[in-house]
Protein backbone atom coordinates (compact mmCIF):
# COMPACT_ATOMS: atom_id res chain seq x y z
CA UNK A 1 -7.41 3.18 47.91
CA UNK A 2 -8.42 5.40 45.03
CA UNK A 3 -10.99 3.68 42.24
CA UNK A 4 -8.12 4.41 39.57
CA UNK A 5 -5.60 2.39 41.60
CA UNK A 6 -7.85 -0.57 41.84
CA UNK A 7 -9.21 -0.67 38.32
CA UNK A 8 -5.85 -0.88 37.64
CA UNK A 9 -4.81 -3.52 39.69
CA UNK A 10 -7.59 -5.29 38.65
CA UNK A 11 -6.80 -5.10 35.36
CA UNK A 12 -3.13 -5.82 35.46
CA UNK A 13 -4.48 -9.31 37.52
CA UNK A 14 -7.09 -10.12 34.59
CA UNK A 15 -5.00 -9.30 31.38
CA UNK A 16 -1.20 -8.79 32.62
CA UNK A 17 0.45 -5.41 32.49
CA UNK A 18 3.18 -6.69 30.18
CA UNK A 19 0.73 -7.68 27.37
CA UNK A 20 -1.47 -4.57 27.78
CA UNK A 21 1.75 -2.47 27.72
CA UNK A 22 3.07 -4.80 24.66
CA UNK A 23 0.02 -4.34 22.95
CA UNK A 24 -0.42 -0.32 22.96
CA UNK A 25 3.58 0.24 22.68
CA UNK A 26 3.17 -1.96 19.00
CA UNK A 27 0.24 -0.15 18.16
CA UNK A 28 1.12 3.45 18.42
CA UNK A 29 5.11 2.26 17.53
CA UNK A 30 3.19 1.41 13.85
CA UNK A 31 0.82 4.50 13.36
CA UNK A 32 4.18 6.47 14.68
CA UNK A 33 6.30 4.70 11.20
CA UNK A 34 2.65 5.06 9.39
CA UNK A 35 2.26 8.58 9.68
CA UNK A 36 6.08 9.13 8.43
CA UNK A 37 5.60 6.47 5.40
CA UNK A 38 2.45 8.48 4.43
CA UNK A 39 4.05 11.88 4.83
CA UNK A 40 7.06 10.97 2.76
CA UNK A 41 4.77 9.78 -0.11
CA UNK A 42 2.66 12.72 0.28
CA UNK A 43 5.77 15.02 -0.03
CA UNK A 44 6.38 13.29 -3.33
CA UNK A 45 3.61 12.14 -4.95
CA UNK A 46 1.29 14.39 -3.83
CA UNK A 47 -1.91 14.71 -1.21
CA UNK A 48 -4.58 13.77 -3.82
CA UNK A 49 -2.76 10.59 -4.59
CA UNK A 50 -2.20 9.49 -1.05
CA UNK A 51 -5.74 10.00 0.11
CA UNK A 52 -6.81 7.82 -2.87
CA UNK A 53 -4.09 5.22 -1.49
CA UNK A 54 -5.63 5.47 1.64
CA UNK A 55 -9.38 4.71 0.79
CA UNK A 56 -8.02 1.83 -0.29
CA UNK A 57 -6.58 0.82 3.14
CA UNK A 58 -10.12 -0.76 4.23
CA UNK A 59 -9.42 -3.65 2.02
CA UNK A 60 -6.72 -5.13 3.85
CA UNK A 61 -8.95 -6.32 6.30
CA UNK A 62 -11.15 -7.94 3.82
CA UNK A 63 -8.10 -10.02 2.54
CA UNK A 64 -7.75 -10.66 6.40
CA UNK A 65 -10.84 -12.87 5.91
CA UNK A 66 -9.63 -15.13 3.43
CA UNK A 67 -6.66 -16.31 6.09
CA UNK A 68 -7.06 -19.88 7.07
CA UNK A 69 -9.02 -20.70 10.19
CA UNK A 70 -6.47 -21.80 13.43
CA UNK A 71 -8.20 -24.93 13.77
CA UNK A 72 -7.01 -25.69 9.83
CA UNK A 73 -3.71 -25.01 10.83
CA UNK A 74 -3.70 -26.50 14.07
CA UNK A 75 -5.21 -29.63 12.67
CA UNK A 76 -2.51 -29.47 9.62
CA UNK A 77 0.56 -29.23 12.09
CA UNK A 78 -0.69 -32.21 13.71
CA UNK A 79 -0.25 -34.72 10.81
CA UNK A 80 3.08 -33.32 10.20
């Protein structure tokens, strides 16, 4: 057996195929319908405007930081 075919049998036993496969289908499925939002802005408001937009694209994962923790929320959803 090849090294390929067991690395990836090994790592279809450890992490499941179906999430891997979930995972990278939703991720390039979103910078697919990224790539067209940013194009059709760029067509009509112009390139210098939508590389400004995008430098302020970093930011979202700032506010990502202020989310609440999962143990609030899990903690929360048991009083309820």
């Amino acid at each position: 057996m090849s090294r390929l075919a067991v690395l990836t049998t090994v790592s279809c036993r450890a992490v499941g195929c179906l999430g891997v496969g979930s995972f990278f289908g939703l991720a390039f499925g979103m910078a697919g319908l990224g790539s067209v939002l940013l194009g059709s802005h760029m067509d009509k408001a112009g390139g210098d405007f939508v590389i400004s937009l995008c430098s302020f694209l970093p930011l979202l994962g700032f506010f990502a930081l202020l989310l609440p923790l999962e143990s609030k929320l899990m903690r929360g959803s048991d009083a309820g």
